[in-house]
PDB file of N, CA and C in Angstrom:
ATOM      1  N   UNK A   1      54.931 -36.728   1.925  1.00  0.00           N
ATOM      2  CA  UNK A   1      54.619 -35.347   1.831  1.00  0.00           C
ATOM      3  C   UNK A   1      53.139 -35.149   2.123  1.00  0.00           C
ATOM      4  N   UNK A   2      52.687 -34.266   2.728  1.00  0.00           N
ATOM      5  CA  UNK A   2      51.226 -33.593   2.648  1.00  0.00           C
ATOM      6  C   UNK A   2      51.197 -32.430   1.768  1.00  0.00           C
ATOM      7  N   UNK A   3      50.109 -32.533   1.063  1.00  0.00           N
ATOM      8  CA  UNK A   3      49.547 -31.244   0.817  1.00  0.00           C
ATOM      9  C   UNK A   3      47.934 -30.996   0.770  1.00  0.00           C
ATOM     10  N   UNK A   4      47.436 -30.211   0.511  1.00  0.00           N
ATOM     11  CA  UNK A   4      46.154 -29.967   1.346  1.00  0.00           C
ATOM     12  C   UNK A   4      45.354 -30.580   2.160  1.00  0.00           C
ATOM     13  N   UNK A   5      46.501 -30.677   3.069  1.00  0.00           N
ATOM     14  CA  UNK A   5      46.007 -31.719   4.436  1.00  0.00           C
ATOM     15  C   UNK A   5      45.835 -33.181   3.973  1.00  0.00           C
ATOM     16  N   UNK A   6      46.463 -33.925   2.680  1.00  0.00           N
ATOM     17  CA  UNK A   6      46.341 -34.877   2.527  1.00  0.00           C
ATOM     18  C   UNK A   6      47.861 -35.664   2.477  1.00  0.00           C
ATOM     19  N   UNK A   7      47.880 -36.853   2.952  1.00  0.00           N
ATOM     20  CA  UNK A   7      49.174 -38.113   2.733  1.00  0.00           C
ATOM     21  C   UNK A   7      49.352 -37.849   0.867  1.00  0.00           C
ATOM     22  N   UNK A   8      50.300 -37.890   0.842  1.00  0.00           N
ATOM     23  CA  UNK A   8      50.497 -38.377  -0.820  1.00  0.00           C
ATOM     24  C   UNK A   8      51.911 -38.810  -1.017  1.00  0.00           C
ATOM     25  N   UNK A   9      52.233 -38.985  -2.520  1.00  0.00           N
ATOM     26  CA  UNK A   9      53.457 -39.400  -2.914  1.00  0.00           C
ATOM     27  C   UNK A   9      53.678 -38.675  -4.370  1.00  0.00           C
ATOM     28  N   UNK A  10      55.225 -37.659  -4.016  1.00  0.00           N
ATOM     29  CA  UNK A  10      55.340 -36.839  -5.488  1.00  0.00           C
ATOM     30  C   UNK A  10      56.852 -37.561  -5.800  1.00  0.00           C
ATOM     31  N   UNK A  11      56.674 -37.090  -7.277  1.00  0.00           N
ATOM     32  CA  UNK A  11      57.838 -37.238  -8.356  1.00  0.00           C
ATOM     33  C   UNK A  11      58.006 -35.994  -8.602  1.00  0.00           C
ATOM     34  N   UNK A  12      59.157 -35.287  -7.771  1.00  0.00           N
ATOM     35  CA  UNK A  12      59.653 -33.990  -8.820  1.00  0.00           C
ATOM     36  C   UNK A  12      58.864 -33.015  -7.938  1.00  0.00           C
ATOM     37  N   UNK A  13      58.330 -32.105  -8.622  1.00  0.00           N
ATOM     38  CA  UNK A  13      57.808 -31.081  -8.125  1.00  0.00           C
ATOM     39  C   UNK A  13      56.341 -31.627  -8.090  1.00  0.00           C
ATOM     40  N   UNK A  14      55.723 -32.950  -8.741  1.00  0.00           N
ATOM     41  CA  UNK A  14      54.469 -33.319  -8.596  1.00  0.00           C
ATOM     42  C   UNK A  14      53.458 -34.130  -7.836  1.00  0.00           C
ATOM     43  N   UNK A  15      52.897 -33.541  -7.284  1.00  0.00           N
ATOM     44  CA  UNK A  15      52.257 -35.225  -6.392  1.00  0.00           C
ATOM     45  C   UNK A  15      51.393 -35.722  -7.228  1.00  0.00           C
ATOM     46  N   UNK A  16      51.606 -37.355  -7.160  1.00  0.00           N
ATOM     47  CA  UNK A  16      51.463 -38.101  -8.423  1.00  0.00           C
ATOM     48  C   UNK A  16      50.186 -38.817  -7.693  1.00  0.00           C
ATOM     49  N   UNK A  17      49.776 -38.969  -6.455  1.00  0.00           N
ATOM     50  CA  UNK A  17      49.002 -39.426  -5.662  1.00  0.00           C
ATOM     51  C   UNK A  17      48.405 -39.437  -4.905  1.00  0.00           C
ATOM     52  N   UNK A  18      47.396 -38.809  -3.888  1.00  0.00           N
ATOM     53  CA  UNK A  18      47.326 -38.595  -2.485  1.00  0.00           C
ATOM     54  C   UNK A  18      46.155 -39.569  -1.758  1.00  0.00           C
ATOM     55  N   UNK A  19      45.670 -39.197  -0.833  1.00  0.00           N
ATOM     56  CA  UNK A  19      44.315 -39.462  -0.097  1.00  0.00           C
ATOM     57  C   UNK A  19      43.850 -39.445   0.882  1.00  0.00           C
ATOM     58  N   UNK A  20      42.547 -39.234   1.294  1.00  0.00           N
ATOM     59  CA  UNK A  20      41.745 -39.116   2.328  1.00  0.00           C
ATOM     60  C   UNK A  20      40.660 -39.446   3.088  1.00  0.00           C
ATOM     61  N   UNK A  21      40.358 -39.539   3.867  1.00  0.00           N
ATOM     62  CA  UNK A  21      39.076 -40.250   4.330  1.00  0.00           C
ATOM     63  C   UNK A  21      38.042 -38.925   5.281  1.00  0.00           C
ATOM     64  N   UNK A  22      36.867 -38.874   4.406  1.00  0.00           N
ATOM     65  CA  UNK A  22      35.564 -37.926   5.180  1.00  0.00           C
ATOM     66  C   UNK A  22      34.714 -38.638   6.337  1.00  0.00           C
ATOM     67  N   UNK A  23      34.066 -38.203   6.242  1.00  0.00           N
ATOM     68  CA  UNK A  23      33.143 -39.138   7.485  1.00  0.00           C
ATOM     69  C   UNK A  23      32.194 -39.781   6.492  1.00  0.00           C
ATOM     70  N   UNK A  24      31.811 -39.512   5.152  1.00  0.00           N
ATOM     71  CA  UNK A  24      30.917 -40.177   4.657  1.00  0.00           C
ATOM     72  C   UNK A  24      31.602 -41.119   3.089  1.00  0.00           C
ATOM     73  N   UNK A  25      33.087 -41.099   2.970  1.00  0.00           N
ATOM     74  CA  UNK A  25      33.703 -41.495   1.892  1.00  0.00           C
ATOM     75  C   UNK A  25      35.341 -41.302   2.212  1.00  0.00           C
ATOM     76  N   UNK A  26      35.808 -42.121   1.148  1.00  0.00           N
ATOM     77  CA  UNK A  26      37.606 -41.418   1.256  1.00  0.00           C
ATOM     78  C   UNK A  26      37.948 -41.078  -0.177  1.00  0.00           C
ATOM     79  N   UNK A  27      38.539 -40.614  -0.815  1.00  0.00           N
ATOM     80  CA  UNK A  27      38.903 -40.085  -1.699  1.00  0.00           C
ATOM     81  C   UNK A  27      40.437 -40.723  -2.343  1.00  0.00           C
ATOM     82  N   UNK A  28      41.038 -41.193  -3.434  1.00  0.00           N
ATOM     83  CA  UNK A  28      42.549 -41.767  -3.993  1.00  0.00           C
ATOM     84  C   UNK A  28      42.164 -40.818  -5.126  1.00  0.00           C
ATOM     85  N   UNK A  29      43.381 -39.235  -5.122  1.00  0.00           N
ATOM     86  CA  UNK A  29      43.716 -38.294  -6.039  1.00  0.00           C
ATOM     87  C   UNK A  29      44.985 -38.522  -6.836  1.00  0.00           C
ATOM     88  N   UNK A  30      45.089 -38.845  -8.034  1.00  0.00           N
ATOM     89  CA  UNK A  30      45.879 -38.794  -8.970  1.00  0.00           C
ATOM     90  C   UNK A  30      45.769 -37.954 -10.278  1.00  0.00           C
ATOM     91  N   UNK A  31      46.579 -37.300 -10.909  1.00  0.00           N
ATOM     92  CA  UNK A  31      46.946 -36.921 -11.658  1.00  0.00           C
ATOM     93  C   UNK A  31      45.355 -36.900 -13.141  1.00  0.00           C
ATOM     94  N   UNK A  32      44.605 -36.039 -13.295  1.00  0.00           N
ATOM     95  CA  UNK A  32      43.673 -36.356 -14.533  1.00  0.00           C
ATOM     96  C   UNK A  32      43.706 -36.982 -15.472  1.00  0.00           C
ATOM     97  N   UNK A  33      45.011 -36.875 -16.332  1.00  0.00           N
ATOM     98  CA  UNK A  33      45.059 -38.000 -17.020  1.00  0.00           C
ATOM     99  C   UNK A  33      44.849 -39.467 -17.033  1.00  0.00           C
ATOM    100  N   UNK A  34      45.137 -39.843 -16.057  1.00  0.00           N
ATOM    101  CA  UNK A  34      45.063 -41.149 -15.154  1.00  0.00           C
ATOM    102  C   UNK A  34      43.518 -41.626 -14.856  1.00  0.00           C
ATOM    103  N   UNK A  35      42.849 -40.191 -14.515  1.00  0.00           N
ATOM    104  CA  UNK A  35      41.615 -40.697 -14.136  1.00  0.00           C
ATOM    105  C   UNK A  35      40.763 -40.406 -15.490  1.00  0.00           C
ATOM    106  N   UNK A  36      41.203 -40.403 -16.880  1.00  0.00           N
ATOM    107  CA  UNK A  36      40.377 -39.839 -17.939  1.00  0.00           C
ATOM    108  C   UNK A  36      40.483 -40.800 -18.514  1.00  0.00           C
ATOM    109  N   UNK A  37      41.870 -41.953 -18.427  1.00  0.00           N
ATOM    110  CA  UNK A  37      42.506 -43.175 -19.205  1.00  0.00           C
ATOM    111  C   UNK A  37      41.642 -44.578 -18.788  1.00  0.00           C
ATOM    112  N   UNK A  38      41.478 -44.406 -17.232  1.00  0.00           N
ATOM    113  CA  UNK A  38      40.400 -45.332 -16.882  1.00  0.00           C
ATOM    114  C   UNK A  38      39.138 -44.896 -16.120  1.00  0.00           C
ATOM    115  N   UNK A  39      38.806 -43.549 -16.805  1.00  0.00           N
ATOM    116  CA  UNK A  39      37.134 -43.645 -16.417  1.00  0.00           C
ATOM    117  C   UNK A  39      36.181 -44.967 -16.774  1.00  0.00           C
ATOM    118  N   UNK A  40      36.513 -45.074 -17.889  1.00  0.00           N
ATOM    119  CA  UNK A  40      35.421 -46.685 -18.068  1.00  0.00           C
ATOM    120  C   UNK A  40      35.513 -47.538 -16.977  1.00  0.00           C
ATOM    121  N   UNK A  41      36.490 -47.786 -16.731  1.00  0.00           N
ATOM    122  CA  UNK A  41      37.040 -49.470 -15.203  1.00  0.00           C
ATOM    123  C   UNK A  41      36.222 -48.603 -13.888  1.00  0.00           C
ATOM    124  N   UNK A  42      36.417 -47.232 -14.062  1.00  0.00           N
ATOM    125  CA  UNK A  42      35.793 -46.455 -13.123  1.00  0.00           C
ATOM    126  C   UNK A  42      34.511 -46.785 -13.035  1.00  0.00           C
ATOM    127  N   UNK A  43      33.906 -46.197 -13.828  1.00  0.00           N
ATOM    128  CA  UNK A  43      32.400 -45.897 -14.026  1.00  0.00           C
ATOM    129  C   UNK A  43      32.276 -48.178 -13.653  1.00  0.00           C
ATOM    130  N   UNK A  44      33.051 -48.809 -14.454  1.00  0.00           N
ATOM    131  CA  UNK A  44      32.134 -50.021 -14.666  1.00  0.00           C
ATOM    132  C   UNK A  44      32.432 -50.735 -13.042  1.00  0.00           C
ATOM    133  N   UNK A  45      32.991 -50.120 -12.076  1.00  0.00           N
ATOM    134  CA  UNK A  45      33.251 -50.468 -10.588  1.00  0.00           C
ATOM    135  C   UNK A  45      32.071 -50.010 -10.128  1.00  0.00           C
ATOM    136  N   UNK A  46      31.364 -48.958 -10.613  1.00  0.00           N
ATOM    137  CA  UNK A  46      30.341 -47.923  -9.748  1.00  0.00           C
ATOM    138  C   UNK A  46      30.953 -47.438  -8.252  1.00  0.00           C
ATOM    139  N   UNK A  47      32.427 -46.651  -9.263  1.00  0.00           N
ATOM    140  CA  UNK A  47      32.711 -45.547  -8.301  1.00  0.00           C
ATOM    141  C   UNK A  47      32.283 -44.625  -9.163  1.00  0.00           C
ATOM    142  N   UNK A  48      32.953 -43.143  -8.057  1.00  0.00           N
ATOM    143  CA  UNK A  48      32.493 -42.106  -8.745  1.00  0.00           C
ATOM    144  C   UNK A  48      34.141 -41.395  -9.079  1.00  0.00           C
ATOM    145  N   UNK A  49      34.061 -40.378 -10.146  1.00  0.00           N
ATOM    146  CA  UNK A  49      35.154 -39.815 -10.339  1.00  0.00           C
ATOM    147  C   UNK A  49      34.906 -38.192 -10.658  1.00  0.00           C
ATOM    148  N   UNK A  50      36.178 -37.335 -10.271  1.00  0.00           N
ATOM    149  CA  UNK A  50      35.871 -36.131 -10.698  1.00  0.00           C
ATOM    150  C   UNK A  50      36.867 -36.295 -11.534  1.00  0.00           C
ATOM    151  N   UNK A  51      37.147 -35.013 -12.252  1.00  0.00           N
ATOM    152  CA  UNK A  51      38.624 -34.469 -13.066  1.00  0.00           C
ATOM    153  C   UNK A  51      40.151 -35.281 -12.037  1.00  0.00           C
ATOM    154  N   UNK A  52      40.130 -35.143 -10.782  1.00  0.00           N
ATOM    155  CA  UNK A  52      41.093 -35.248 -10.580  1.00  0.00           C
ATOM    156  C   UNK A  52      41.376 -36.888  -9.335  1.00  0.00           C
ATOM    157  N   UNK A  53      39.588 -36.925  -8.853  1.00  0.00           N
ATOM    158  CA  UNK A  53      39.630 -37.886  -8.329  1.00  0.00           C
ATOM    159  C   UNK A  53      38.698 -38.827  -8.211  1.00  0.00           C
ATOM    160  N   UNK A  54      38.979 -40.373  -7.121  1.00  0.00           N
ATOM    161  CA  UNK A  54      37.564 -41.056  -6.954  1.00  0.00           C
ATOM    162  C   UNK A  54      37.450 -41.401  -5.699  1.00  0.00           C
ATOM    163  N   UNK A  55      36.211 -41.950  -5.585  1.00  0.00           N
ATOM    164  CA  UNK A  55      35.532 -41.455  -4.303  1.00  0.00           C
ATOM    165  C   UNK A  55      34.898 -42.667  -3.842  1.00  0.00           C
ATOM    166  N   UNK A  56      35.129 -43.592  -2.801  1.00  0.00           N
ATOM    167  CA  UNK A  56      34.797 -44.887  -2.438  1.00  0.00           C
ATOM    168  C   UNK A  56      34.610 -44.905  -1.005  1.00  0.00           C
ATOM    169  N   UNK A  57      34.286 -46.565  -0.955  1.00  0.00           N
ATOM    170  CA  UNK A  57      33.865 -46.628   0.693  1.00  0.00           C
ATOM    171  C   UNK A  57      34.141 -47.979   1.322  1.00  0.00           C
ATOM    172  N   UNK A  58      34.589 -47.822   2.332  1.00  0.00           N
ATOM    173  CA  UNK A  58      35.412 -49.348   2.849  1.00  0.00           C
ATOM    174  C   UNK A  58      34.349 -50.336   2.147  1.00  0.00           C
ATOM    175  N   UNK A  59      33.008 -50.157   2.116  1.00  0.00           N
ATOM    176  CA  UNK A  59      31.885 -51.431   1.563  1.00  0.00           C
ATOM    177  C   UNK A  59      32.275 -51.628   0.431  1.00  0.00           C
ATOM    178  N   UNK A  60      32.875 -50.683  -0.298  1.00  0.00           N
ATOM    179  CA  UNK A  60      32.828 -50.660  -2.288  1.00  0.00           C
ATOM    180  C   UNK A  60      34.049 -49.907  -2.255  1.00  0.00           C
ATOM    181  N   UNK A  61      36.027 -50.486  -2.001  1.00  0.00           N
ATOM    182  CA  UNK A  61      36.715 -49.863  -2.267  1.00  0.00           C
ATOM    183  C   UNK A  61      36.703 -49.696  -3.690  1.00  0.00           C
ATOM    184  N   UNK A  62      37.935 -49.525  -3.874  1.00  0.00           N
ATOM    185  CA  UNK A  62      38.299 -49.056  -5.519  1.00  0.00           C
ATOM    186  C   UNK A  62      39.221 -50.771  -5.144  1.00  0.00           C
ATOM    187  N   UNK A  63      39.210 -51.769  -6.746  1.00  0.00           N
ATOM    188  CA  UNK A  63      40.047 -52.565  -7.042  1.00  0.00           C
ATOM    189  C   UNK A  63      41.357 -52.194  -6.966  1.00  0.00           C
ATOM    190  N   UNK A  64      41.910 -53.305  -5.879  1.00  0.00           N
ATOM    191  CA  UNK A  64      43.666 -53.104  -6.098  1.00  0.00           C
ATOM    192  C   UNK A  64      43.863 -53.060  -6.937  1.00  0.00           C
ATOM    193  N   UNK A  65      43.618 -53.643  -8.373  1.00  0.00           N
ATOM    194  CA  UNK A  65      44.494 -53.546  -9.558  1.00  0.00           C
ATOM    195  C   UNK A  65      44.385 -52.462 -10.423  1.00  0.00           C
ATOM    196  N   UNK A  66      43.214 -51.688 -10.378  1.00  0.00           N
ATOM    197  CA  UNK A  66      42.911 -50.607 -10.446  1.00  0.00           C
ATOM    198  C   UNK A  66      43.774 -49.136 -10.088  1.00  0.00           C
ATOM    199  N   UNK A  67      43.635 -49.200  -8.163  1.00  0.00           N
ATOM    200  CA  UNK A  67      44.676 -48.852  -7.545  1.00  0.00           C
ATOM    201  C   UNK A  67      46.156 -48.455  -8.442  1.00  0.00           C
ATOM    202  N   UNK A  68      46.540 -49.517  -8.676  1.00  0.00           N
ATOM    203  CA  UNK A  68      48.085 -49.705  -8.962  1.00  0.00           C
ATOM    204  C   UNK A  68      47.906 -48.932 -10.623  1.00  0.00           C
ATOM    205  N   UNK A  69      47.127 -49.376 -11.040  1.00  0.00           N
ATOM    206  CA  UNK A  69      47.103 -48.858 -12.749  1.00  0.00           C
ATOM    207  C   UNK A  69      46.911 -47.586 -12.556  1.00  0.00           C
ATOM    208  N   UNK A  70      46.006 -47.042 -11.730  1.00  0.00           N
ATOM    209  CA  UNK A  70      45.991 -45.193 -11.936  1.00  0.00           C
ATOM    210  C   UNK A  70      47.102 -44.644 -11.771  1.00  0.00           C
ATOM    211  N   UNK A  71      47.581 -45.801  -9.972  1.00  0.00           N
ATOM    212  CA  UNK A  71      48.937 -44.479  -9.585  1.00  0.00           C
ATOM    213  C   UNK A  71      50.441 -44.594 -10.515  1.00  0.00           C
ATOM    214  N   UNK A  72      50.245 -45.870 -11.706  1.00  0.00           N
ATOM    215  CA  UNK A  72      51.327 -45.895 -12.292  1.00  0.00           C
ATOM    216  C   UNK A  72      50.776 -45.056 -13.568  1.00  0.00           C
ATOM    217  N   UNK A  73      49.687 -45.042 -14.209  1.00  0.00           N
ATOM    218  CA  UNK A  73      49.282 -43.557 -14.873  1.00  0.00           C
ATOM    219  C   UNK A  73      49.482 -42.811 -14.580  1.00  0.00           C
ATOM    220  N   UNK A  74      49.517 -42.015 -13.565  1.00  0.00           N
ATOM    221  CA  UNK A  74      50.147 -40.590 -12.791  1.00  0.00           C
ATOM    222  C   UNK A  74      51.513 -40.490 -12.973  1.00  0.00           C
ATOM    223  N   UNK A  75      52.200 -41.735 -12.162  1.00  0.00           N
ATOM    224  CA  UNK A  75      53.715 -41.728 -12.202  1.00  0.00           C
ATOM    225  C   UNK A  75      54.176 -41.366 -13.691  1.00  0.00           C
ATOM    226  N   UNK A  76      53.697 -42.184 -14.538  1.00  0.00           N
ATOM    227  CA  UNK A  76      53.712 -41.938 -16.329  1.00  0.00           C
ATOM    228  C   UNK A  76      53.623 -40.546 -16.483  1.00  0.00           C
ATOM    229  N   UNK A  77      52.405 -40.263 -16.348  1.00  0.00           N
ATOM    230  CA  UNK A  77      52.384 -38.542 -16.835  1.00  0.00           C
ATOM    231  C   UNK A  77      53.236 -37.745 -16.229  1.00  0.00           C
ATOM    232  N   UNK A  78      53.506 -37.742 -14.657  1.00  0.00           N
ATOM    233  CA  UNK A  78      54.265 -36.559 -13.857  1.00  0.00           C
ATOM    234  C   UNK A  78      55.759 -37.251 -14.678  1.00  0.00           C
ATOM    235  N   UNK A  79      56.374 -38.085 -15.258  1.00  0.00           N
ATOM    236  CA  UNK A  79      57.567 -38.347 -15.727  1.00  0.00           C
ATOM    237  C   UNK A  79      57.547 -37.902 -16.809  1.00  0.00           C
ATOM    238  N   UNK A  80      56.340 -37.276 -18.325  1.00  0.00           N
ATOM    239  CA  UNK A  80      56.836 -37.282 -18.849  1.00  0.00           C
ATOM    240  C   UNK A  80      56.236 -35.199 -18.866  1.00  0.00           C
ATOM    241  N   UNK A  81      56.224 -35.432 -17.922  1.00  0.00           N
ATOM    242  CA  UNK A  81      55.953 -33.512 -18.057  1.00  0.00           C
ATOM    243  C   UNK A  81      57.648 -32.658 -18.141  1.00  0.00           C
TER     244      UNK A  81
END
Protein backbone atom coordinates (compact mmCIF):
# COMPACT_ATOMS: atom_id res chain seq x y z
CA UNK A 1 0.00 0.00 0.00
CA UNK A 2 1.11 3.73 -0.29
CA UNK A 3 0.09 6.41 1.57
CA UNK A 4 1.48 9.80 1.62
CA UNK A 5 3.54 8.96 -1.16
CA UNK A 6 5.19 6.43 0.98
CA UNK A 7 5.75 2.18 0.56
CA UNK A 8 4.29 0.76 3.77
CA UNK A 9 2.64 -2.26 5.31
CA UNK A 10 -1.01 -2.10 7.13
CA UNK A 11 -2.98 -4.42 9.45
CA UNK A 12 -6.63 -3.59 9.16
CA UNK A 13 -7.39 -0.21 8.53
CA UNK A 14 -3.70 0.68 9.94
CA UNK A 15 -0.38 1.18 8.47
CA UNK A 16 1.77 -0.35 10.93
CA UNK A 17 4.95 0.77 8.90
CA UNK A 18 6.14 2.80 6.07
CA UNK A 19 9.26 4.60 4.47
CA UNK A 20 11.21 6.90 2.61
CA UNK A 21 14.22 8.24 1.34
CA UNK A 22 15.00 12.45 0.98
CA UNK A 23 17.97 13.58 -0.62
CA UNK A 24 19.54 14.29 2.70
CA UNK A 25 18.07 11.14 4.96
CA UNK A 26 15.34 8.29 4.76
CA UNK A 27 12.87 8.01 7.22
CA UNK A 28 11.21 4.03 8.88
CA UNK A 29 7.47 5.37 10.24
CA UNK A 30 5.78 3.22 12.69
CA UNK A 31 3.13 3.50 14.87
CA UNK A 32 4.20 6.06 18.28
CA UNK A 33 3.94 3.74 20.60
CA UNK A 34 6.64 1.75 19.14
CA UNK A 35 8.78 4.65 18.81
CA UNK A 36 8.12 5.85 22.67
CA UNK A 37 8.88 1.93 23.83
CA UNK A 38 12.33 2.19 22.25
CA UNK A 39 13.33 5.76 22.29
CA UNK A 40 16.28 4.82 24.59
CA UNK A 41 17.89 1.98 21.78
CA UNK A 42 16.97 5.09 19.68
CA UNK A 43 18.57 7.88 21.20
CA UNK A 44 21.60 5.23 22.34
CA UNK A 45 22.11 4.43 18.20
CA UNK A 46 22.34 8.35 17.70
CA UNK A 47 19.39 8.33 15.53
CA UNK A 48 16.93 10.79 15.62
CA UNK A 49 13.18 10.27 16.36
CA UNK A 50 9.96 12.21 16.15
CA UNK A 51 6.44 11.14 17.69
CA UNK A 52 5.95 9.00 14.85
CA UNK A 53 9.32 8.46 13.26
CA UNK A 54 13.27 7.93 12.71
CA UNK A 55 15.47 9.35 10.60
CA UNK A 56 18.86 7.71 9.33
CA UNK A 57 21.43 7.45 6.67
CA UNK A 58 22.88 4.64 4.56
CA UNK A 59 26.40 5.71 6.78
CA UNK A 60 24.37 5.25 10.24
CA UNK A 61 21.27 2.95 9.32
CA UNK A 62 18.93 2.08 12.07
CA UNK A 63 20.01 -1.69 13.58
CA UNK A 64 18.26 -4.63 11.97
CA UNK A 65 17.27 -5.80 15.21
CA UNK A 66 15.97 -2.72 16.07
CA UNK A 67 14.19 -2.60 12.69
CA UNK A 68 12.28 -5.78 13.46
CA UNK A 69 11.46 -4.78 17.25
CA UNK A 70 9.70 -1.42 16.27
CA UNK A 71 7.79 -2.91 13.30
CA UNK A 72 6.66 -5.83 15.59
CA UNK A 73 5.72 -2.95 18.26
CA UNK A 74 3.46 -1.41 15.73
CA UNK A 75 2.10 -4.75 14.54
CA UNK A 76 1.34 -5.21 18.58
CA UNK A 77 -0.38 -1.97 18.96
CA UNK A 78 -2.38 -1.77 15.46
CA UNK A 79 -3.64 -5.55 16.79
CA UNK A 80 -4.64 -4.53 19.86
CA UNK A 81 -6.63 -1.27 18.84
Amino acid sequence: MVAYDMPGFRIGGTVVASYAAFSRQCGLYVLADAVARYADEIAAAGLKSTKTGITFTPRRPIPEDLVERLARASRETAAGS
